[in-house]
PDB file of N, CA and C in Angstrom:
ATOM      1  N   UNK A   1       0.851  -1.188   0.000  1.00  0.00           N
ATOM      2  CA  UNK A   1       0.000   0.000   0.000  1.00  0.00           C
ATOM      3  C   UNK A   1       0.891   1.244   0.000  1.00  0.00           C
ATOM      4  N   UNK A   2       0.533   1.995  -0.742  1.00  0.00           N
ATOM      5  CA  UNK A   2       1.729   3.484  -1.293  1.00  0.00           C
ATOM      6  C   UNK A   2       0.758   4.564  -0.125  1.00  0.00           C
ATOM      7  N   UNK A   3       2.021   4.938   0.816  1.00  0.00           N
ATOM      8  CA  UNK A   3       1.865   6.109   2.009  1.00  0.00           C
ATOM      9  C   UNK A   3       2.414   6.925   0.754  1.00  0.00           C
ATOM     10  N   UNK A   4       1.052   8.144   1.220  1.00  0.00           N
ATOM     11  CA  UNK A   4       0.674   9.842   1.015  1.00  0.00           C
ATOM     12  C   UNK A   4       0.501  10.764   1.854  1.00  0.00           C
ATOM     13  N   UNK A   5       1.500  11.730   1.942  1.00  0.00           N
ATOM     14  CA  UNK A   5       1.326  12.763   3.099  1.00  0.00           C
ATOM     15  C   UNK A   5       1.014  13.672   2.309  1.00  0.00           C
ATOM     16  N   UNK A   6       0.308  14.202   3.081  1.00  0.00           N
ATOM     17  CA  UNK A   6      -0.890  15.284   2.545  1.00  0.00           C
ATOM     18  C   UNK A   6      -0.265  16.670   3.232  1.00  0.00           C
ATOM     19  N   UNK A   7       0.403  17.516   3.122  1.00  0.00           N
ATOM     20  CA  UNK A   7       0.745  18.713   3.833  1.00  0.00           C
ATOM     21  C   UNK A   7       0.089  20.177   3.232  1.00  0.00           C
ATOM     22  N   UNK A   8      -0.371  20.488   4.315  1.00  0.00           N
ATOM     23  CA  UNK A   8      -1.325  21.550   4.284  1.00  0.00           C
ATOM     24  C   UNK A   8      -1.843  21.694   5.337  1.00  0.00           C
ATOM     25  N   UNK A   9      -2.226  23.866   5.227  1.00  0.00           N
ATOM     26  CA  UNK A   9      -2.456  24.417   6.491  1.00  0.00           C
ATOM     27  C   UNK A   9      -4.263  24.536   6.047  1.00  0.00           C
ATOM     28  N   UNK A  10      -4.751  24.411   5.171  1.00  0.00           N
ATOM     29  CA  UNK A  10      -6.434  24.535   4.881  1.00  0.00           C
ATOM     30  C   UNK A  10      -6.810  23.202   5.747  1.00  0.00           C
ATOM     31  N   UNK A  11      -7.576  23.001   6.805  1.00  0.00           N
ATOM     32  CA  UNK A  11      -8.362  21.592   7.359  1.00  0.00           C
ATOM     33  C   UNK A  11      -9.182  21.000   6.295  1.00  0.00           C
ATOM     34  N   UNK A  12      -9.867  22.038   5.377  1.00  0.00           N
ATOM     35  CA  UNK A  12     -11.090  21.595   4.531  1.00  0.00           C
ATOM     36  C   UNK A  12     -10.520  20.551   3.384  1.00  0.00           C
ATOM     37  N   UNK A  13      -9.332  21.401   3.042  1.00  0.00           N
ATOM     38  CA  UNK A  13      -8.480  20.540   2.126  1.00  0.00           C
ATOM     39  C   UNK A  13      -8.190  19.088   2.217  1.00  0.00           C
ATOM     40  N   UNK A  14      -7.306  19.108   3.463  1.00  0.00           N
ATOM     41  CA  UNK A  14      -7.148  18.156   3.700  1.00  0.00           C
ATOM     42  C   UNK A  14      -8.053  16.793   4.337  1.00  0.00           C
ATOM     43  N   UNK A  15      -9.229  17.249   4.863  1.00  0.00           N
ATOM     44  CA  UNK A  15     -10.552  16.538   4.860  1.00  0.00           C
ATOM     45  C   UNK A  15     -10.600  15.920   4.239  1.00  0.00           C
ATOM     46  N   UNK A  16     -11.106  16.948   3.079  1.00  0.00           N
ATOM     47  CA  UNK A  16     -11.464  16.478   1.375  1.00  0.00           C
ATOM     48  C   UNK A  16     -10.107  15.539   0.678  1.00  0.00           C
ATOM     49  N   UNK A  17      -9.117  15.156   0.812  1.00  0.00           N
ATOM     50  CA  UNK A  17      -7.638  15.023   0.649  1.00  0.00           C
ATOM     51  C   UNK A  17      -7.831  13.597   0.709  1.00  0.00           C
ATOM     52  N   UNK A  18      -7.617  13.559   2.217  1.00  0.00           N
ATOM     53  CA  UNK A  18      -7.817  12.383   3.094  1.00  0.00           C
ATOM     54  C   UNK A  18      -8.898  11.467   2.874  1.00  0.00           C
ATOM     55  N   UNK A  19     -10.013  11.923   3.058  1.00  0.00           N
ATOM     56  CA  UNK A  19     -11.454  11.098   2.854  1.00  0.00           C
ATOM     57  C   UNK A  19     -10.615  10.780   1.259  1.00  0.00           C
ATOM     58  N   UNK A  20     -10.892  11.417   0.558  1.00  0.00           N
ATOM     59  CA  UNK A  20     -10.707  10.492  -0.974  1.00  0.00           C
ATOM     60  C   UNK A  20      -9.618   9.359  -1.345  1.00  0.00           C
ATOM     61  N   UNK A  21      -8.290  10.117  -0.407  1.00  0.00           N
ATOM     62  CA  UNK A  21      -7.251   9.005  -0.655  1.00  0.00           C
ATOM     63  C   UNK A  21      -7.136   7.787  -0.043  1.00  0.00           C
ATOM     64  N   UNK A  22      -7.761   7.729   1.005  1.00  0.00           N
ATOM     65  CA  UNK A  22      -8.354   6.670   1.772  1.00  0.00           C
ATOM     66  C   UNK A  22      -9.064   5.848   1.181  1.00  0.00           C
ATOM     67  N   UNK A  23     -10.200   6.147   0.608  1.00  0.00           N
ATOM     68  CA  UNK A  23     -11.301   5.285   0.196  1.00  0.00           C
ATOM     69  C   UNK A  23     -10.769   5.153  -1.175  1.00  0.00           C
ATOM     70  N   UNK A  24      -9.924   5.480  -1.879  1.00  0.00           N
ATOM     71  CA  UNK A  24      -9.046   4.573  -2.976  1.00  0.00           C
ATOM     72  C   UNK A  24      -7.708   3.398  -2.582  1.00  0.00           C
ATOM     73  N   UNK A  25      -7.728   3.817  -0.750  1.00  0.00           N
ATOM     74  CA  UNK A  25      -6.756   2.422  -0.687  1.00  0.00           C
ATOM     75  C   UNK A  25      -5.381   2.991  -0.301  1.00  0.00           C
ATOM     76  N   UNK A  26      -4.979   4.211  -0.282  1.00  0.00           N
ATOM     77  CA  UNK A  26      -3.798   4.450   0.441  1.00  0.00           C
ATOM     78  C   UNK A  26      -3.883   4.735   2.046  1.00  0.00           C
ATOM     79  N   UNK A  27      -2.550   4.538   2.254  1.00  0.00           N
ATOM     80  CA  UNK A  27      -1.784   4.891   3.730  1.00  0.00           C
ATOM     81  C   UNK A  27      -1.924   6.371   3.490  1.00  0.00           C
ATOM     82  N   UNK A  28      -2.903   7.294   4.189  1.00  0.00           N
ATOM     83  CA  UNK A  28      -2.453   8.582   4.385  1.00  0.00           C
ATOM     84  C   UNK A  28      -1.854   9.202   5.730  1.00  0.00           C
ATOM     85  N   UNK A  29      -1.391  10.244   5.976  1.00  0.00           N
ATOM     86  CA  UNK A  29      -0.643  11.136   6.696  1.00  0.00           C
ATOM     87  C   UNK A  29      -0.543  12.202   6.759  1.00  0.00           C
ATOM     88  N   UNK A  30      -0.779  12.952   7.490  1.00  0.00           N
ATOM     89  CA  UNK A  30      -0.699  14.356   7.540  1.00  0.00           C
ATOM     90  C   UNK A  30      -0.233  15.465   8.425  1.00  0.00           C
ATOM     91  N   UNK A  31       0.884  16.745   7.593  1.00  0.00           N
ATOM     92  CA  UNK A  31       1.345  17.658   8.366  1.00  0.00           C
ATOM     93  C   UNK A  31       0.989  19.084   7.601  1.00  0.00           C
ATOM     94  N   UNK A  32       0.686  19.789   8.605  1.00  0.00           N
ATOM     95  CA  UNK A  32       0.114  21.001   8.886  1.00  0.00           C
ATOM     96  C   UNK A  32       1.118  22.224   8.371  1.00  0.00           C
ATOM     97  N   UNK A  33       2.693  22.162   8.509  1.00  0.00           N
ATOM     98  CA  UNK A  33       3.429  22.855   8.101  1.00  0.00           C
ATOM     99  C   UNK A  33       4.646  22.163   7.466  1.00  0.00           C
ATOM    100  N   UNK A  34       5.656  22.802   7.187  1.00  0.00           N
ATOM    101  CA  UNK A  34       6.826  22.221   6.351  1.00  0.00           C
ATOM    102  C   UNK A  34       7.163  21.662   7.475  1.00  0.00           C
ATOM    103  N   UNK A  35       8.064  22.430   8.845  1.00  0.00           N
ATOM    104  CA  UNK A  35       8.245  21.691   9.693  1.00  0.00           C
ATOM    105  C   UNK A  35       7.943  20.167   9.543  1.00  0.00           C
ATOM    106  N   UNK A  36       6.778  19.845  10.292  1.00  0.00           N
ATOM    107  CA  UNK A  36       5.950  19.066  10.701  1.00  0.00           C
ATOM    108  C   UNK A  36       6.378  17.921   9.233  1.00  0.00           C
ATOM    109  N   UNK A  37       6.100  17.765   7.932  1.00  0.00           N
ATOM    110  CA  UNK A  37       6.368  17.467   6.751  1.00  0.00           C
ATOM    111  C   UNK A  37       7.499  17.263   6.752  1.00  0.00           C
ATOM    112  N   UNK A  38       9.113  17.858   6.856  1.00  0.00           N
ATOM    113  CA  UNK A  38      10.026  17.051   7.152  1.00  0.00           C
ATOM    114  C   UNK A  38      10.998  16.031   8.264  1.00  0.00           C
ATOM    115  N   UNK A  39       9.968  16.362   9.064  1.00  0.00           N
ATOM    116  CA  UNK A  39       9.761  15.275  10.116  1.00  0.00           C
ATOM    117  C   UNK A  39       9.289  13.905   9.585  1.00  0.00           C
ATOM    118  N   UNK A  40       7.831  14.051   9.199  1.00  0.00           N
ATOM    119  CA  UNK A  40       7.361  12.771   8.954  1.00  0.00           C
ATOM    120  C   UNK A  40       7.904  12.413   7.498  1.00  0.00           C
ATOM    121  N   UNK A  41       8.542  13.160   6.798  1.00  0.00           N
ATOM    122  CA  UNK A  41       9.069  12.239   5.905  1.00  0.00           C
ATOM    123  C   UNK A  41      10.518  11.360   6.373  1.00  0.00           C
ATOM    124  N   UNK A  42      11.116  11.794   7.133  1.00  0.00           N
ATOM    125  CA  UNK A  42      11.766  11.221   7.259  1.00  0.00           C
ATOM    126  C   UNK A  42      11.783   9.913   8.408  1.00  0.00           C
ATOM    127  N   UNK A  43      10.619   9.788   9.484  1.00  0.00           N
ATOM    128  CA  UNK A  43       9.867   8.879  10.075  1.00  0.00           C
ATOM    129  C   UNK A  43       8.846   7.668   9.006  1.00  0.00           C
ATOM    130  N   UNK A  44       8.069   8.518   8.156  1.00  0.00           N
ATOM    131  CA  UNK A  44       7.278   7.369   7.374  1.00  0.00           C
ATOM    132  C   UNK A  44       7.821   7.054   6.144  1.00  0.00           C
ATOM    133  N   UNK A  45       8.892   7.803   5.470  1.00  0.00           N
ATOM    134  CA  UNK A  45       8.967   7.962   3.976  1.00  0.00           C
ATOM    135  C   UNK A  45       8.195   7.030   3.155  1.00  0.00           C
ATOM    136  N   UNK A  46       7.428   8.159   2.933  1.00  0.00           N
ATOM    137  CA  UNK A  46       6.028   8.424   1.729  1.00  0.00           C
ATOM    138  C   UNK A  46       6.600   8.088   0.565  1.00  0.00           C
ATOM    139  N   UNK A  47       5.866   7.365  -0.354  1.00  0.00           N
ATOM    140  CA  UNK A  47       5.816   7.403  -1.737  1.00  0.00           C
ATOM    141  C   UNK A  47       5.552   8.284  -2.454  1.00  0.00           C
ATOM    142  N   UNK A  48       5.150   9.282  -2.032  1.00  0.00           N
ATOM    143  CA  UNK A  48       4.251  10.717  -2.658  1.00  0.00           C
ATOM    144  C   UNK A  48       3.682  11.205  -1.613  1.00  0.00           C
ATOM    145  N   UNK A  49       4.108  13.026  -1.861  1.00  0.00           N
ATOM    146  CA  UNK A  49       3.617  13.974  -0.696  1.00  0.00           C
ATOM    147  C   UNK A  49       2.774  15.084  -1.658  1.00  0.00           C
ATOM    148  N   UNK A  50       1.969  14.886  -1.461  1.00  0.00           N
ATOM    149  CA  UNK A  50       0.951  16.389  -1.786  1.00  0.00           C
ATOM    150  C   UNK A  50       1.305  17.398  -0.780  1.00  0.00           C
ATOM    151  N   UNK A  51       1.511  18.916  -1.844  1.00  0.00           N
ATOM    152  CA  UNK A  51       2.634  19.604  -0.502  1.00  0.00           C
ATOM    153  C   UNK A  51       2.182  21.246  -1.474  1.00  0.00           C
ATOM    154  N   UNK A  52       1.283  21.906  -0.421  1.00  0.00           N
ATOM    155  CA  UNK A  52       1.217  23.416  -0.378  1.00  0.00           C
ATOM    156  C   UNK A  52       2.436  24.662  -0.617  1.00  0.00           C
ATOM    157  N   UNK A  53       2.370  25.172  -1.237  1.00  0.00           N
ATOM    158  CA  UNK A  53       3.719  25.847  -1.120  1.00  0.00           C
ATOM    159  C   UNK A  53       3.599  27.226   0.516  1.00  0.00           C
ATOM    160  N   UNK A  54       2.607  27.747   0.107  1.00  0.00           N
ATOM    161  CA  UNK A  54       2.132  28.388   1.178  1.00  0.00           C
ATOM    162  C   UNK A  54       1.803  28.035   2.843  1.00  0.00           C
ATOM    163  N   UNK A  55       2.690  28.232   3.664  1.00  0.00           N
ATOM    164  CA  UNK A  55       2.188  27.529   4.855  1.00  0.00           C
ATOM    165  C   UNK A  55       3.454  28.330   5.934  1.00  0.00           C
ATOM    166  N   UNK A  56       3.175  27.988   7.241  1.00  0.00           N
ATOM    167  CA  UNK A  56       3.618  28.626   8.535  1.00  0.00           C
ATOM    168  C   UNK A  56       5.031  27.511   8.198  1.00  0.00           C
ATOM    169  N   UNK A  57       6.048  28.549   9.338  1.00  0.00           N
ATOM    170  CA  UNK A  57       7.422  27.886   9.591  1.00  0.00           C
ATOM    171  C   UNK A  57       7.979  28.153   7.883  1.00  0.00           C
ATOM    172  N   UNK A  58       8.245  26.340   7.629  1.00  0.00           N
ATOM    173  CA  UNK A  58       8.776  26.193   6.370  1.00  0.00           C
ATOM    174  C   UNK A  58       7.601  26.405   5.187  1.00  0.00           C
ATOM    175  N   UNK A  59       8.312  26.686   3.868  1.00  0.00           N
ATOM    176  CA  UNK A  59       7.380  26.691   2.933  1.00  0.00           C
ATOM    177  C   UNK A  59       7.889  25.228   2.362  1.00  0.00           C
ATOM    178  N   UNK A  60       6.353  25.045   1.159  1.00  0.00           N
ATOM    179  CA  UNK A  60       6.663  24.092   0.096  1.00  0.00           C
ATOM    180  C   UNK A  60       8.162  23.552  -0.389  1.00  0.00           C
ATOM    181  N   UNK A  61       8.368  24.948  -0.871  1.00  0.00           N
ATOM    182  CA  UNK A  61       9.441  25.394  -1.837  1.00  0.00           C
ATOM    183  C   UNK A  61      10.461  24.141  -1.198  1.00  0.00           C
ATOM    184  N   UNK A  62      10.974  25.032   0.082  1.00  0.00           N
ATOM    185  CA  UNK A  62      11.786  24.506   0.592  1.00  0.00           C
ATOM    186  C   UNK A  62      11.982  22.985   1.510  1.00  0.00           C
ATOM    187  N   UNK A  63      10.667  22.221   1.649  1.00  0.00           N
ATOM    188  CA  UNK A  63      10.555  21.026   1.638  1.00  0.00           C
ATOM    189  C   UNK A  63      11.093  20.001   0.691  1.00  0.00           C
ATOM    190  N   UNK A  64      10.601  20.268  -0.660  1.00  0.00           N
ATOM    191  CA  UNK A  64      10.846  19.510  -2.151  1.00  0.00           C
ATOM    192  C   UNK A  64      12.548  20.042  -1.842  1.00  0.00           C
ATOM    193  N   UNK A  65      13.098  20.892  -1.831  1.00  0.00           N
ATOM    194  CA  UNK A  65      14.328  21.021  -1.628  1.00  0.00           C
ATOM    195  C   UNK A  65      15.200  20.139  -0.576  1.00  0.00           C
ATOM    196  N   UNK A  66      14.500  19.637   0.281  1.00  0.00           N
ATOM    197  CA  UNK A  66      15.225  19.108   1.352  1.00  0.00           C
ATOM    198  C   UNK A  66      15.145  17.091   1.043  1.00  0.00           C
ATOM    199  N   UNK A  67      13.510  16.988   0.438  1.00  0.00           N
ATOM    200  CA  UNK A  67      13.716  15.536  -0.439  1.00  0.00           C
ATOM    201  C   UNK A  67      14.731  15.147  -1.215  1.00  0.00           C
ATOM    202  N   UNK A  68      14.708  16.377  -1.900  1.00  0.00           N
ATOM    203  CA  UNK A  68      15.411  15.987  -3.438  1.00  0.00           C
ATOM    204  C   UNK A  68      17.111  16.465  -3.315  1.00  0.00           C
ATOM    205  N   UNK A  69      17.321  16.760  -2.044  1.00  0.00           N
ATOM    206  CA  UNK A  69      19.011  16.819  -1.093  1.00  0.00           C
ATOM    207  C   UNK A  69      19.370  15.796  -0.458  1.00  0.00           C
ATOM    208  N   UNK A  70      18.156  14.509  -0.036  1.00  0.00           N
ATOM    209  CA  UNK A  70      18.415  13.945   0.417  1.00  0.00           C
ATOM    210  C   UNK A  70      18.376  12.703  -0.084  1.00  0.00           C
ATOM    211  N   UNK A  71      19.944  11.617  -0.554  1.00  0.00           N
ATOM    212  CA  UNK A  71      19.948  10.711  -0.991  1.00  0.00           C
ATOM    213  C   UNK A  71      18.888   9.412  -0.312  1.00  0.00           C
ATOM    214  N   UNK A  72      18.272   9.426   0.561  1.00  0.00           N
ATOM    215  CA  UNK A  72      17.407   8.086   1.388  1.00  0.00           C
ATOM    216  C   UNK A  72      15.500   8.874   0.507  1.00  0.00           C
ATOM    217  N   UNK A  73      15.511   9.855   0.230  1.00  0.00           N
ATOM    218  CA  UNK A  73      14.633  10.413  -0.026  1.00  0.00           C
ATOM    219  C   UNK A  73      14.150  10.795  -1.257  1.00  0.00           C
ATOM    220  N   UNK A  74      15.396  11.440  -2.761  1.00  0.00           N
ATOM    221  CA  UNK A  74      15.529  11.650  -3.150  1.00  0.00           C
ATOM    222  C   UNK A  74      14.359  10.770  -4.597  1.00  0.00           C
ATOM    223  N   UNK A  75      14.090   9.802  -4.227  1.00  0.00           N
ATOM    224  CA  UNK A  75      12.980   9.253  -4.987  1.00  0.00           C
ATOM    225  C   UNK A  75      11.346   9.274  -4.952  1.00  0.00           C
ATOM    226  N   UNK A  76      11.010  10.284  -3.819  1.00  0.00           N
ATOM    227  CA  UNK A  76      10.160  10.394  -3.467  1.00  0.00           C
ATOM    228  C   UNK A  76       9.069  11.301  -4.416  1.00  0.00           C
ATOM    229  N   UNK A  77       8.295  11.049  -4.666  1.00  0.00           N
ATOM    230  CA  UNK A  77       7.452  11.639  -5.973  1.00  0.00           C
ATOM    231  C   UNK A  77       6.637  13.231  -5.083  1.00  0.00           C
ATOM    232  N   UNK A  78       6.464  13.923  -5.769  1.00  0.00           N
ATOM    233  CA  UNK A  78       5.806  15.626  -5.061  1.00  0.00           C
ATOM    234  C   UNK A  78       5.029  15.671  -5.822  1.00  0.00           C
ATOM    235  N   UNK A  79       3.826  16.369  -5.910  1.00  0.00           N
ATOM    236  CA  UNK A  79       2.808  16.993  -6.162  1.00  0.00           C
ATOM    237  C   UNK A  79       2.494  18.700  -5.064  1.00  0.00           C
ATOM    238  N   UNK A  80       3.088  19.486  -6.228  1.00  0.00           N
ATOM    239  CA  UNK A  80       2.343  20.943  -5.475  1.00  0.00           C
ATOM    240  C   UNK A  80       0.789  20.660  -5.951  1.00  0.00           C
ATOM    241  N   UNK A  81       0.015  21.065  -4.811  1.00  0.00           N
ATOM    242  CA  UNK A  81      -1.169  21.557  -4.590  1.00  0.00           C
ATOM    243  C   UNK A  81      -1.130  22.917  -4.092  1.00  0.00           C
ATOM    244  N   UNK A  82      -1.301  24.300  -4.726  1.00  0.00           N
ATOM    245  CA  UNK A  82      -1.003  25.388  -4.162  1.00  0.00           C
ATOM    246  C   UNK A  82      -2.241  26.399  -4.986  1.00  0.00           C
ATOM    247  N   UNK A  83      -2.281  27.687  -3.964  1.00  0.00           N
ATOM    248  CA  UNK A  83      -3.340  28.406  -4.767  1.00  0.00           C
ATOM    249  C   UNK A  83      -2.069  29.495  -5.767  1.00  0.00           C
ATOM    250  N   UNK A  84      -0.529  29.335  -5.342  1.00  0.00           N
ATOM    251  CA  UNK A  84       0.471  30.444  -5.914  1.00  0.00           C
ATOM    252  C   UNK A  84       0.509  29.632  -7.628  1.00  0.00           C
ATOM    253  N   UNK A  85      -0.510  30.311  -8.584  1.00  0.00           N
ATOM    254  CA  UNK A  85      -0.752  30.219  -9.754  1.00  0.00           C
ATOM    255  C   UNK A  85      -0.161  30.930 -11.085  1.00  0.00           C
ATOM    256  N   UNK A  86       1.089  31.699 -10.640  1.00  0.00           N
ATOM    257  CA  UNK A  86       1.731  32.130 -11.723  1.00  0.00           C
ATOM    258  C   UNK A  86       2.612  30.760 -12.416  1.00  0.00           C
ATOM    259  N   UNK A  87       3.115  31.262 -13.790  1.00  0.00           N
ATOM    260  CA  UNK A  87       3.806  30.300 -14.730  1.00  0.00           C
ATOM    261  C   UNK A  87       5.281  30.120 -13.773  1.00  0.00           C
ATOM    262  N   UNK A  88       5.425  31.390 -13.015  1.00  0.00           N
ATOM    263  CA  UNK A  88       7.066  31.121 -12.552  1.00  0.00           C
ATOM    264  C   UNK A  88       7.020  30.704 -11.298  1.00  0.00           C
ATOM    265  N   UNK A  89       5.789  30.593 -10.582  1.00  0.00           N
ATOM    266  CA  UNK A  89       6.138  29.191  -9.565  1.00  0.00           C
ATOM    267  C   UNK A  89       5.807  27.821  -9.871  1.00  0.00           C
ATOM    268  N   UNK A  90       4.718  27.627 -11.259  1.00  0.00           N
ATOM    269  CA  UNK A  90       4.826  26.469 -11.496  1.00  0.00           C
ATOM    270  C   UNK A  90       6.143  26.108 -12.254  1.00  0.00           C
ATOM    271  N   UNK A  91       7.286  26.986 -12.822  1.00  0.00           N
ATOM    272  CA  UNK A  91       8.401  26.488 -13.476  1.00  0.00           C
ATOM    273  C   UNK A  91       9.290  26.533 -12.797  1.00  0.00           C
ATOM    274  N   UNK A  92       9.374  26.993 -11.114  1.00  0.00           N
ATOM    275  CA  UNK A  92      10.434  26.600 -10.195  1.00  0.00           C
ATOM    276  C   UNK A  92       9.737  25.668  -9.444  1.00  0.00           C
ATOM    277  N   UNK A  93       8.542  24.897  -9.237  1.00  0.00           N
ATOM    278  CA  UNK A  93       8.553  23.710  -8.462  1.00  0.00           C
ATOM    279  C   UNK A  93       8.890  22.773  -9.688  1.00  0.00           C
ATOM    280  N   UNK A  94       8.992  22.515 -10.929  1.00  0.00           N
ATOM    281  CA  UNK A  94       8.921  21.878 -11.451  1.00  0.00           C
ATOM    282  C   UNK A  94      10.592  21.617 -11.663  1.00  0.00           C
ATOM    283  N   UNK A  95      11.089  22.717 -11.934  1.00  0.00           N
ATOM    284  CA  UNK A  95      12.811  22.925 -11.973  1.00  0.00           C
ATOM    285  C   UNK A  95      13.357  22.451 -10.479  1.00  0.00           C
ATOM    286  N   UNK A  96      12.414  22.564  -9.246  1.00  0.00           N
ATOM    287  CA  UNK A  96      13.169  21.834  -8.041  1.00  0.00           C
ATOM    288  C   UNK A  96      12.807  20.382  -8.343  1.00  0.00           C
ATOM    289  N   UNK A  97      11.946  19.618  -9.065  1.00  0.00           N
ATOM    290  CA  UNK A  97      11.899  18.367  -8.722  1.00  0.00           C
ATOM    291  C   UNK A  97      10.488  18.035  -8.612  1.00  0.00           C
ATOM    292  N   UNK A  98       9.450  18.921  -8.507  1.00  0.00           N
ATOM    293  CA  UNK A  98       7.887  18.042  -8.485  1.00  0.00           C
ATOM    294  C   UNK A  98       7.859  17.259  -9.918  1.00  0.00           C
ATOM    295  N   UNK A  99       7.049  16.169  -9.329  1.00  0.00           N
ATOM    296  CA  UNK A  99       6.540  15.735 -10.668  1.00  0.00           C
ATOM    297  C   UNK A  99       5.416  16.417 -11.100  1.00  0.00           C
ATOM    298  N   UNK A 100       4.618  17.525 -10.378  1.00  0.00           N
ATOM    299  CA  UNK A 100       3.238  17.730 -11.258  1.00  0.00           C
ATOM    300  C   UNK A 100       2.995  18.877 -10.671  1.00  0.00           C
ATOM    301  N   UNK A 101       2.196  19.815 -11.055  1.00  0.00           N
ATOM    302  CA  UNK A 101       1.971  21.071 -10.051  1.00  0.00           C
ATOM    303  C   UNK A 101       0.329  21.052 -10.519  1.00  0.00           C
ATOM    304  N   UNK A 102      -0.460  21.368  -9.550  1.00  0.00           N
ATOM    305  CA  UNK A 102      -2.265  21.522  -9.691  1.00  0.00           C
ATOM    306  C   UNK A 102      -2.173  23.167  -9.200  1.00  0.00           C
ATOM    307  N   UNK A 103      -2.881  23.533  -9.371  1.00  0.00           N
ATOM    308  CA  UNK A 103      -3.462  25.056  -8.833  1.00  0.00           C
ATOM    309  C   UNK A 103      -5.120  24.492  -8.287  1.00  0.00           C
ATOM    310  N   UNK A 104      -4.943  25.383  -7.068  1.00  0.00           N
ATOM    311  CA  UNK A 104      -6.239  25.733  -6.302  1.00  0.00           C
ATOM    312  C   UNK A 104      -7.322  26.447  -6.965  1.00  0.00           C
ATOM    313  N   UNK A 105      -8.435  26.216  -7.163  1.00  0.00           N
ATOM    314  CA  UNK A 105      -9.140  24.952  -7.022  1.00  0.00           C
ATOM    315  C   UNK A 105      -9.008  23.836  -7.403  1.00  0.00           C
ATOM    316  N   UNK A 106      -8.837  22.462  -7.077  1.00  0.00           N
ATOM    317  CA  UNK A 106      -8.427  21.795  -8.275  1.00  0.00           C
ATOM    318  C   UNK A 106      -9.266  20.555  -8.261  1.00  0.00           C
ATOM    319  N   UNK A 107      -9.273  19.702  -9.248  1.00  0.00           N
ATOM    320  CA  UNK A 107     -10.768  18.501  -9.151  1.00  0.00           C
ATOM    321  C   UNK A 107      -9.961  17.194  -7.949  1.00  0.00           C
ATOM    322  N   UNK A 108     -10.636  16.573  -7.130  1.00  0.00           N
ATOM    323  CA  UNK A 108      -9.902  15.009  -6.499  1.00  0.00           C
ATOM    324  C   UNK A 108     -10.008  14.675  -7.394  1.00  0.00           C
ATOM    325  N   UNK A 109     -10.667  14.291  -8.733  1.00  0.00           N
ATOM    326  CA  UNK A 109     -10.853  13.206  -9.215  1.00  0.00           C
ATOM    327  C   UNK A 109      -9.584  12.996 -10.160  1.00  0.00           C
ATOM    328  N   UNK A 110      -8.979  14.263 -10.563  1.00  0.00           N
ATOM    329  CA  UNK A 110      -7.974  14.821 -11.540  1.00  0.00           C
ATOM    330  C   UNK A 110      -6.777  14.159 -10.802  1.00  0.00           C
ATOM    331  N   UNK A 111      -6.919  15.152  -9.570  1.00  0.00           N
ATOM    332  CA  UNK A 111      -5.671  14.628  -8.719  1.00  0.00           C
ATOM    333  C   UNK A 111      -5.184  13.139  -8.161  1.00  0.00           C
ATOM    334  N   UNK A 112      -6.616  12.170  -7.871  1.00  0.00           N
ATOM    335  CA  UNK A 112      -6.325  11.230  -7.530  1.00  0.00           C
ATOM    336  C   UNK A 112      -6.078  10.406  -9.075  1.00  0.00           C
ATOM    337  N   UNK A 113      -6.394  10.591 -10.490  1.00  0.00           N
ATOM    338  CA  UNK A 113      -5.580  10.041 -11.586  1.00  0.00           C
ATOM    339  C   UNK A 113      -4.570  10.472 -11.689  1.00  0.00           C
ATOM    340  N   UNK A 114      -3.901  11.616 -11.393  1.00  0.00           N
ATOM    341  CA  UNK A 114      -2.839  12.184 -11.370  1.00  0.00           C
ATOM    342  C   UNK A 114      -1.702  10.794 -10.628  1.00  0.00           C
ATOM    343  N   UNK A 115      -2.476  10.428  -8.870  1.00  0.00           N
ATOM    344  CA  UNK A 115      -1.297   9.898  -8.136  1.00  0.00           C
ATOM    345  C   UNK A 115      -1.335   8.734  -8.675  1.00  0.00           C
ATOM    346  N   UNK A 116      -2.254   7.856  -8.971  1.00  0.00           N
ATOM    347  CA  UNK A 116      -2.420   6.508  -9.576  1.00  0.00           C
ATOM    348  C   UNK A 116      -0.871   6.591 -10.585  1.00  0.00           C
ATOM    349  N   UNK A 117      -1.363   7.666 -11.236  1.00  0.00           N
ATOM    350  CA  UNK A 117      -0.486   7.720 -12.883  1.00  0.00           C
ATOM    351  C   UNK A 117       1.113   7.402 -12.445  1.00  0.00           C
ATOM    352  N   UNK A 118       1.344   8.582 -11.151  1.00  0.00           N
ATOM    353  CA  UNK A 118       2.647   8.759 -11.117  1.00  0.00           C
ATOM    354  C   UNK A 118       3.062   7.578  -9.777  1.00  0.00           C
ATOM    355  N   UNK A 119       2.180   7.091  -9.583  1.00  0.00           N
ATOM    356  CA  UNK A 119       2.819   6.199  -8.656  1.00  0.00           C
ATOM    357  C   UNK A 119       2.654   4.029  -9.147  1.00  0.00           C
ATOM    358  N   UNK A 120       2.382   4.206 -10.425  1.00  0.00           N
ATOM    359  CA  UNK A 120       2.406   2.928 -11.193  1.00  0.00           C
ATOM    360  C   UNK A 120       3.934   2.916 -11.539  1.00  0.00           C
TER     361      UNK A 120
END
C-alpha cells in the first residue's frame, strides 16, 4: 500500500484530501506545516507527498528542496497543490523536482488520476 502525506495548512483541504485518498486504498498522513512534513518524511517515507507551497514555519518550496538533497529520499514523488498560480512558480517547483503542479481549485478526481499515474 503506497503512504501519502498530505501537507497543508487549509483543514477543509485536507478533509477532502484524506477522505478520498483513503477510500481509494492508500496509507495517508498528515502535516500542517513544512516543519511538521520534514519530520514525517523522514519517520514514514512516503511514496508521494501532496505539498502546499504556502504555509507557517517552512514553505513548500523549501521542503521539495530538502527531499530531493536527500539521498534516502531523493525518490520520493511531489505533487504541489497550491493556490500560488503564476507560470514562474509552477516552473520553479517543477525545476526543483515536483513531478506535477495543480493550482487551487483543483478537481480530487484529476488529482487522484494524477497519483495513480505517477505512482504505477
Amino acid at each position: 500500500m503506497s503512504k501519502i502525506l498530505i501537507v497543508d495548512d487549509e483543514p477543509n483541504i485536507v478533509m477532502t484530501l484524506e477522505y478520498a485518498l483513503k477510500k481509494k486504498g492508500f496509507e495517508v498522513f498528515i502535516a500542517r506545516d513544512g516543519d511538521e512534513a520534514i519530520e514525517l518524511i523522514k519517520t514514514i517515507e512516503p511514496n508521494l507527498v501532496l505539498l502546499d507551497i504556502m504555509m507557517p514555519k517552512v514553505d513548500g518550496f523549501e521542503v521539495l528542496e530538502f527531499v530531493k538533497s536527500d539521498k534516502q529520499f531523493n525518490q520520493t514523488k511531489v505533487i504541489f497543490v497550491s493556490a500560488k498560480n503564476k507560470a514562474s512558480d509552477v516552473e520553479k517547483g517543477i525545476q526543483l523536482g515536483a513531478s506535477d503542479y495543480l493550482t487551487k481549485p483543483f478537481s480530487v478526481k484529476k488529482l487522484t488520476e494524477k497519483i495513480e499515474h505517477i505512482l504505477k
